[in-house]
Protein backbone atom coordinates (compact mmCIF):
# COMPACT_ATOMS: atom_id res chain seq x y z
CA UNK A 1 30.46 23.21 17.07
CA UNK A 2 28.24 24.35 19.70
CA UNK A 3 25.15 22.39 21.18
CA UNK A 4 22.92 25.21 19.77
CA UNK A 5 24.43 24.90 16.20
CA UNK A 6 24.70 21.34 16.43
CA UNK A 7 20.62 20.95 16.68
CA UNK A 8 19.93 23.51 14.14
CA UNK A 9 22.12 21.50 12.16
CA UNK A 10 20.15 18.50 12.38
CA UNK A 11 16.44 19.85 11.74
CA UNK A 12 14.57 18.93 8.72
CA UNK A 13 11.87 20.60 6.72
CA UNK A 14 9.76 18.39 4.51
CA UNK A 15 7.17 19.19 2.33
CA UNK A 16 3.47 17.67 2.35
CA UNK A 17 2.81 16.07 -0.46
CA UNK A 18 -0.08 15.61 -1.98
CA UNK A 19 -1.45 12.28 -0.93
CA UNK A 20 -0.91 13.67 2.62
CA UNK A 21 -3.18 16.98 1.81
CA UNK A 22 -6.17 16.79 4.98
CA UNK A 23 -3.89 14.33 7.34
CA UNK A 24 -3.87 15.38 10.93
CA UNK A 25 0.13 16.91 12.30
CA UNK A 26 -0.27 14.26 15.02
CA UNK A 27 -1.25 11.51 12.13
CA UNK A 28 1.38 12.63 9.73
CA UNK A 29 4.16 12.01 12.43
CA UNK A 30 2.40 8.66 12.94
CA UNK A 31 3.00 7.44 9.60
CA UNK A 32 6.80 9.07 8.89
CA UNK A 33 8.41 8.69 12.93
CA UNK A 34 6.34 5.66 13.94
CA UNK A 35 8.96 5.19 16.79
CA UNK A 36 8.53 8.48 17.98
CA UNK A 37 5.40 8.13 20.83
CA UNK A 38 2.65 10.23 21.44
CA UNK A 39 3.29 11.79 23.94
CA UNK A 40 6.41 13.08 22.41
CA UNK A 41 5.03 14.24 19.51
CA UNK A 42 2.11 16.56 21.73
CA UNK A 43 5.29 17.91 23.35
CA UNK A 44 6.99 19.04 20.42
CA UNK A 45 3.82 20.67 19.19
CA UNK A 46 3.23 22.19 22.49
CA UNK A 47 6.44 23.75 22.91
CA UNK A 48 6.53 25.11 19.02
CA UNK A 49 9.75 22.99 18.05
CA UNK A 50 7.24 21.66 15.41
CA UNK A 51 6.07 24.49 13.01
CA UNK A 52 4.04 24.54 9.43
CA UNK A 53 5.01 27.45 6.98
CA UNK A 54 7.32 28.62 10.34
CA UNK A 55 3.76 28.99 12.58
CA UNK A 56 2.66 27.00 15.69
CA UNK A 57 0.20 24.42 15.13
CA UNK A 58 -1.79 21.84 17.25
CA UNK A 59 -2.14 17.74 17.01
CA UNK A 60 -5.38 18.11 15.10
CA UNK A 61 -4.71 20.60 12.29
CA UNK A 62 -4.77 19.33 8.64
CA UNK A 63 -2.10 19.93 6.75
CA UNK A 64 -2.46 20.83 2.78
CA UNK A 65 -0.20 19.65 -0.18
CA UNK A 66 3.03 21.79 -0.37
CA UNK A 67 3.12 23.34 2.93
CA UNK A 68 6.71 22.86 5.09
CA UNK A 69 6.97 20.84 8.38
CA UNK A 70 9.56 21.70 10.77
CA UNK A 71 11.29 18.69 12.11
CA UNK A 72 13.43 18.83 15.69
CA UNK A 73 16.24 16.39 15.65
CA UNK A 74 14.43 14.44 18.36
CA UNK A 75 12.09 13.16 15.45
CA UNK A 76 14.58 12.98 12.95
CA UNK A 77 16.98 10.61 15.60
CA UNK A 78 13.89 8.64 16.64
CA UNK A 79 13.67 6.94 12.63
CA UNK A 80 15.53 9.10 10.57
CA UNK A 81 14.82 6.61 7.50
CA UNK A 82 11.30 5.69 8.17
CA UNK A 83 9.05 7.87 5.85
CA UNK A 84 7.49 5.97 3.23
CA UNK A 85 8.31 5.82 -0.15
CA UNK A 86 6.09 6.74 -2.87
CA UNK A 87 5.82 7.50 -6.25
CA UNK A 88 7.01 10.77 -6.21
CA UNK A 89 9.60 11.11 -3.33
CA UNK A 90 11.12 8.19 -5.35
CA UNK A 91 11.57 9.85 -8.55
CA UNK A 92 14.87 11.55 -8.10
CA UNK A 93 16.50 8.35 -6.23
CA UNK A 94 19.00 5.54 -7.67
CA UNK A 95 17.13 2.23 -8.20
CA UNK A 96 19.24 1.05 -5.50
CA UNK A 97 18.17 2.99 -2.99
CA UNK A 98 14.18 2.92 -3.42
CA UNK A 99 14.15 -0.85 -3.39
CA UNK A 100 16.32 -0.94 0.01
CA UNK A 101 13.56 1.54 1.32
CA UNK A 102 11.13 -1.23 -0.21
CA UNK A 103 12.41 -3.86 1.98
CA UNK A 104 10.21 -5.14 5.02
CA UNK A 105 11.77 -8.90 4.68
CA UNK A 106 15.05 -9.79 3.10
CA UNK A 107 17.46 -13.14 3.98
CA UNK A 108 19.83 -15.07 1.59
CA UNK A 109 16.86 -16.04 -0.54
CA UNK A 110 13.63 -14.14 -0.43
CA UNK A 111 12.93 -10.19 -0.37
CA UNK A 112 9.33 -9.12 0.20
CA UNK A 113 8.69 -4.96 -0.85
CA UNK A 114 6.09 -2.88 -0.16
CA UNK A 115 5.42 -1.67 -3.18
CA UNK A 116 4.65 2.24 -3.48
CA UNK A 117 1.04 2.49 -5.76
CA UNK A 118 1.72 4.04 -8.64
CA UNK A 119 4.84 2.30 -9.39
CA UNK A 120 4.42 -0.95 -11.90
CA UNK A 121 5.54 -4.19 -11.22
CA UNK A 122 6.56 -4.77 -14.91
CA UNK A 123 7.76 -2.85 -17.74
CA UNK A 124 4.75 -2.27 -20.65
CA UNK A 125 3.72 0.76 -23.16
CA UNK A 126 5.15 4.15 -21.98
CA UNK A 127 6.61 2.56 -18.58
CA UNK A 128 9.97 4.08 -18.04
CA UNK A 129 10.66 2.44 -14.57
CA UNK A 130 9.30 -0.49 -13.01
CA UNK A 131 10.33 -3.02 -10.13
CA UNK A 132 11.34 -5.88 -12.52
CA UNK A 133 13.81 -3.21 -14.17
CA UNK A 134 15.02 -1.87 -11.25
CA UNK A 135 15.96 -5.29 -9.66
CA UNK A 136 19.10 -5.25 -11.74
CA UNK A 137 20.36 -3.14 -9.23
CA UNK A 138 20.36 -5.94 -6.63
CA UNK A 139 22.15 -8.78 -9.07
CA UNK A 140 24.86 -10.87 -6.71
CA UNK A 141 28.44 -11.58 -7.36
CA UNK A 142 27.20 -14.45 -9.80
CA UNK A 143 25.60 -12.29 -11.85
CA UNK A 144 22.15 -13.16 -10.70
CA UNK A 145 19.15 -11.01 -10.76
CA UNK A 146 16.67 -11.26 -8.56
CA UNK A 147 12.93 -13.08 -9.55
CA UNK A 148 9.59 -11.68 -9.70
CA UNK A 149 7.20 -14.82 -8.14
CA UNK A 150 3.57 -13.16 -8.39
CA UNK A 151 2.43 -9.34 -9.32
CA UNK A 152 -0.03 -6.98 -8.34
CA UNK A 153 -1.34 -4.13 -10.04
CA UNK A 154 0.27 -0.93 -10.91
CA UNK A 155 -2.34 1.14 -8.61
CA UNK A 156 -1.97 -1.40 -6.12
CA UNK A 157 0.27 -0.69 -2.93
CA UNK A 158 1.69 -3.23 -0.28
CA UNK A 159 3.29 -6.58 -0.57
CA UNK A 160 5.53 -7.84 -2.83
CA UNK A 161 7.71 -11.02 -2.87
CA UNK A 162 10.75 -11.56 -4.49
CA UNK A 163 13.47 -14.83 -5.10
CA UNK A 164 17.14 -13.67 -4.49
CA UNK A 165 17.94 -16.99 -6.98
CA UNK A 166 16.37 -19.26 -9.40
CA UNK A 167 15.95 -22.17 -6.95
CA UNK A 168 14.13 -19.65 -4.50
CA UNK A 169 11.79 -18.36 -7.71
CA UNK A 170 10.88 -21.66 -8.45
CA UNK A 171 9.74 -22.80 -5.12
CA UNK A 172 8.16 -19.51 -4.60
CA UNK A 173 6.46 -19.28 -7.64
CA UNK A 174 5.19 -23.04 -6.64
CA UNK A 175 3.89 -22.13 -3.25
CA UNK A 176 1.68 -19.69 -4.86
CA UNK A 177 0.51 -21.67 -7.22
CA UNK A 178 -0.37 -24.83 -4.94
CA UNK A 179 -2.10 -22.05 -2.97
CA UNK A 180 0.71 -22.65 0.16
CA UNK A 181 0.36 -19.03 0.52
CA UNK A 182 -2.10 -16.40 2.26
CA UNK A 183 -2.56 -13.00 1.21
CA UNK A 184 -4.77 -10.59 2.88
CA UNK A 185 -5.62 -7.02 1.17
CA UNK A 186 -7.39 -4.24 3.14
CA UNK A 187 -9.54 -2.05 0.73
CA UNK A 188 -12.05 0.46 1.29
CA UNK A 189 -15.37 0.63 -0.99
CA UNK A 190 -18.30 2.25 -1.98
CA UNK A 191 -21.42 1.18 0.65
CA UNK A 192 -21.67 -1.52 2.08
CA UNK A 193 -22.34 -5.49 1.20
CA UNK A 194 -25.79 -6.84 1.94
CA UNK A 195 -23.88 -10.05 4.20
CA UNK A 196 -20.88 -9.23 6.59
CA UNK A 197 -18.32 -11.51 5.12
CA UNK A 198 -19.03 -14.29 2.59
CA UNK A 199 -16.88 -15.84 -0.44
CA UNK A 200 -17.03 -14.51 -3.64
CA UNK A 201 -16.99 -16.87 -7.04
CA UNK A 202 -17.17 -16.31 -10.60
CA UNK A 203 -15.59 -16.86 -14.12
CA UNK A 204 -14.16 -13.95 -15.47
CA UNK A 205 -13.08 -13.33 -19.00
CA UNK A 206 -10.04 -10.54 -20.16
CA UNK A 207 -11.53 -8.04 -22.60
CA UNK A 208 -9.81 -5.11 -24.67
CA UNK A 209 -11.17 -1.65 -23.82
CA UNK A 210 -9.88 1.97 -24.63
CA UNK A 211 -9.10 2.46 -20.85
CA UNK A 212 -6.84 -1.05 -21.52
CA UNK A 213 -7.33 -4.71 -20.35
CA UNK A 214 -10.50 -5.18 -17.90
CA UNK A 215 -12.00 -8.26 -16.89
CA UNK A 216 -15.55 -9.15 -16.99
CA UNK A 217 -17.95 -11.63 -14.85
CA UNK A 218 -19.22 -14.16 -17.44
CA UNK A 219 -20.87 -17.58 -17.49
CA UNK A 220 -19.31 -20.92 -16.69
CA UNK A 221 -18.28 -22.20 -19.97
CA UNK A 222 -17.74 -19.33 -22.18
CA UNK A 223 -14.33 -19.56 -23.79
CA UNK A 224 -10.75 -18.38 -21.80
CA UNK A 225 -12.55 -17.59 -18.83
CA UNK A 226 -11.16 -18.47 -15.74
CA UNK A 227 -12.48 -19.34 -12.15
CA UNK A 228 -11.75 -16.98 -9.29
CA UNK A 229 -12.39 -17.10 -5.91
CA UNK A 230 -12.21 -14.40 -2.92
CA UNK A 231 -13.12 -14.47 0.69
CA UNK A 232 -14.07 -10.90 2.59
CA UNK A 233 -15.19 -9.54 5.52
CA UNK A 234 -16.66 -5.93 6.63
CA UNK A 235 -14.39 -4.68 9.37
CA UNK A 236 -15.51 -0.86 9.88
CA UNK A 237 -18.28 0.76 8.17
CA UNK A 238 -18.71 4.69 7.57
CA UNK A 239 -22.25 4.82 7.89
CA UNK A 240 -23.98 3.45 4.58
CA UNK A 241 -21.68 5.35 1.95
CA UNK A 242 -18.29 3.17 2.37
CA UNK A 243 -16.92 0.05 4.35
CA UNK A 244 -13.69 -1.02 5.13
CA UNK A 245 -12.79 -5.15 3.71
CA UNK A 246 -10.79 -7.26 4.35
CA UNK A 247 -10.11 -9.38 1.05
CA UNK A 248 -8.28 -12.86 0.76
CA UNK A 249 -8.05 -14.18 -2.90
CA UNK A 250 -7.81 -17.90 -3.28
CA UNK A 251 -7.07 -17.64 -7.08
CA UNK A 252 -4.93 -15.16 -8.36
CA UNK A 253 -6.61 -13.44 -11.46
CA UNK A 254 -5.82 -10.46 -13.19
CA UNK A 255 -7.85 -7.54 -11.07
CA UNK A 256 -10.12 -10.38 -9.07
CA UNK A 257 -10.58 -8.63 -5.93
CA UNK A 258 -11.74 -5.15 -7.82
CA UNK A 259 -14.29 -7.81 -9.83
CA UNK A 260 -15.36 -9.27 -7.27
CA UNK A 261 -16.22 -5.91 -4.81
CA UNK A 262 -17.80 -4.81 -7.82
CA UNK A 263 -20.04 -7.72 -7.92
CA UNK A 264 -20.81 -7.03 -4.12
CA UNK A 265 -22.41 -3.56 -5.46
CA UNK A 266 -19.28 -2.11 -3.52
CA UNK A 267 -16.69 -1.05 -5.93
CA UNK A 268 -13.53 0.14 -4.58
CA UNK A 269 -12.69 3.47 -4.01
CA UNK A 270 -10.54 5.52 -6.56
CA UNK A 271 -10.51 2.07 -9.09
CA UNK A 272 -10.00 3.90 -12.50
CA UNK A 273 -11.38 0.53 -14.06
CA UNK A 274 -14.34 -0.26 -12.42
CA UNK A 275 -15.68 2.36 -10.28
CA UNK A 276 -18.54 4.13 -12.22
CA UNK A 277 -19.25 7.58 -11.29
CA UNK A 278 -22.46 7.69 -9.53
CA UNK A 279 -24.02 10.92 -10.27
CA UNK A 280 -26.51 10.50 -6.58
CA UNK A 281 -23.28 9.47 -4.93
CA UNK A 282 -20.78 12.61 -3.31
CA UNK A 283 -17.37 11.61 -3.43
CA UNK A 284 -16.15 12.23 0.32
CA UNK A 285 -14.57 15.58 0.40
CA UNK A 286 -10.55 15.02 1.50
CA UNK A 287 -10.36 11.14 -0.14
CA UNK A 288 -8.33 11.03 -2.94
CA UNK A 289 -9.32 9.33 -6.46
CA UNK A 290 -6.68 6.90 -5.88
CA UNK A 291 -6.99 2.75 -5.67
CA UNK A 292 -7.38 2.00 -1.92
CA UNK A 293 -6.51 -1.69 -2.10
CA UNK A 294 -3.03 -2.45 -0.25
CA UNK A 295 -1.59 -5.81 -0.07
CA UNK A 296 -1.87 -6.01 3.41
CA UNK A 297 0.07 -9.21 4.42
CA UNK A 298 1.36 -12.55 3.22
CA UNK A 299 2.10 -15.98 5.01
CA UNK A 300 4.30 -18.24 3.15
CA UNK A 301 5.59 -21.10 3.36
CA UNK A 302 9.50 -20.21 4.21
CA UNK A 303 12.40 -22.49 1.38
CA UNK A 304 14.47 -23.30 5.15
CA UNK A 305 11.66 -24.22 7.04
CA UNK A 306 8.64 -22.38 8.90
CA UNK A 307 7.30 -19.36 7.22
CA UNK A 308 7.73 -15.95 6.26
CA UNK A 309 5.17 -13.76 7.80
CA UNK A 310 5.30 -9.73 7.16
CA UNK A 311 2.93 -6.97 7.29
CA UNK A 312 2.68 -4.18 4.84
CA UNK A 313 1.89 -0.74 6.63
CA UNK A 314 -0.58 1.69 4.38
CA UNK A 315 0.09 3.92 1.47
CA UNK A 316 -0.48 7.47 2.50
CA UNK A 317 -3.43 8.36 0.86
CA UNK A 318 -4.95 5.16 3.13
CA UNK A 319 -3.59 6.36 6.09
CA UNK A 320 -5.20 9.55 5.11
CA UNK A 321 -8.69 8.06 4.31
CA UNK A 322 -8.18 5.72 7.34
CA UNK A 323 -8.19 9.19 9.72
CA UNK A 324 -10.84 11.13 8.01
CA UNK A 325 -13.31 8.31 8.33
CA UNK A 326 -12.00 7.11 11.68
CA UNK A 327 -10.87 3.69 11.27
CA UNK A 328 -8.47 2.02 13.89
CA UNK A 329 -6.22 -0.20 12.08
CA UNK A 330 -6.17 -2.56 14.67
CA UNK A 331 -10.01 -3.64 14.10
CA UNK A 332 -8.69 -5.67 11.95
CA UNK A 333 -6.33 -8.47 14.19
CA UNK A 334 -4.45 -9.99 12.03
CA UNK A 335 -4.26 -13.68 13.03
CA UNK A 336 -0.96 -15.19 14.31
């Protein structure tokens, strides 16, 4: 085979979908080549290797949902396997292989996902495929399937740990519970709160609604309410109309963090629970009605000694937010 035919061969064309619909070209190969640099990217535009719908295009032109990138086989060799997994690109894949693409952290015992939003940690009504089923994918030679140690919410994206054995679950499942463990979320919301950072604490009560389980703020006392408690800080602000926190629960209740930036008068964007529609407030044109709250990063307490320390990178209707409004992901420095 010829050199010519050999890097036909290898180019790719993928199709925008629509969480990516008002990304930036140079943004979009930010998020699905991250290995492949800048400047390499402007020089594949410049030169027309990269096309959309088979025309030229520049670094700053928005893509929309459905149209066709043209990927060069200098992309596709810099990460072929890097594009992130979602809800819909893994629809038509084996168990198997969207948990491997889940992995950011695996050893003998532990696994930590990034769980796609969208995709349900547990089975429940009408739920066809969720992570606990598809774990039996990954049971060892002894027959042992791995452990679910916490959850987050089905419309939550980002970090998810998981016990290769029942020794690991159980140590896990301990560290979170003795509160060994930090988790950091990123979330964007509606205005902004009236103090910078602050903590967050209240006793919320489960209640049964037609749009499902919701939690409510109630008084100290009232019956099966529990005490939860969340730390936050503003790190970029768009204007008045939405801010960008940073959110570490110290409890762990069911839907806390969306609670408790409700009770901040800053409800987070795209929550189908507990963001009212305001009918003086304009939903940004090119954000998508979608939870932006991403389990960011955990630090925990490693079963062999020292810790286990990974970072989740965002969704892609975050990423997409994130550009539109501006935000530089590293304004938030993660600590060591």
């Amino acid at each position: 085979m010829s050199e010519a035919s050999e890097r036909k061969r290898n180019v790719e064309q993928v199709t925008v979908e629509g969480d990516e619909a008002g990304m930036r070209v140079d943004r979009w190969f930010k998020v699905h080549y991250p290995d492949l640099g800048f400047g390499a990217v402007q020089k594949l535009l410049r030169t027309g290797q990269v096309r959309v719908d088979g025309g030229r295009v520049k670094s700053d032109t928005r893509l929309e949902a459905g149209q066709t990138i043209r990927i060069p086989p200098q992309a596709t060799s810099a990460k072929p396997d890097s594009r992130p997994i979602t809800a819909n690109t893994m629809r038509h894949l084996p168990d198997l292989d969207v948990l491997r693409k889940m992995i950011l952290f695996e050893d003998k015992k532990v696994i930590v996902l990034n769980k796609p939003a969208g995709l349900a940690v547990q089975g429940g009504s009408g739920l066809v495929r969720h992570v606990d089923g598809m774990l039996e994918a990954m049971r060892n030679q002894k027959g042992e399937k791995p452990r679910l140690v916490h959850r987050i919410d089905r419309d939550t994206s980002g970090i998810l740990v998981v016990a290769r054995t029942r020794g690991a679950a159980q140590k896990l499942t301990a560290s979170f519970r003795e509160r060994d463990t930090k988790k950091t979320y990123w979330a964007l919301v509606k205005g902004v709160p009236k103090k910078r950072e602050g903590r967050v604490s209240s006793w919320l009560v489960k209640e049964q609604t037609s749009d499902g389980d919701k939690m409510r703020a109630v008084a100290h006392g009232e019956p099966d309410a529990d005490h939860a408690i969340s730390d936050y800080r503003v790190v970029e602000t768009a204007g008045q109309q939405m801010s960008w926190l940073e959110m570490e629960p110290y409890t762990g209740r069911t839907h806390q963090l969306r609670v408790h930036a409700l009770s901040l008068g800053c409800p987070i964007i795209g929550d189908p629970k507990y963001f009212d529609d305001d009918p003086n407030w304009d939903f940004p044109g090119g954000i998508q009605k979608k939870l932006h709250l991403h389990a960011r990063r955990i630090v925990i307490p490693h079963l062999d000694g020292g810790v286990i320390n990974v970072t989740a990178p965002l969704p892609p209707h975050m990423v997409q937010s994130w550009n539109l409004l501006g935000f530089d992901e590293t304004s938030a420095e993660d600590p060591a």
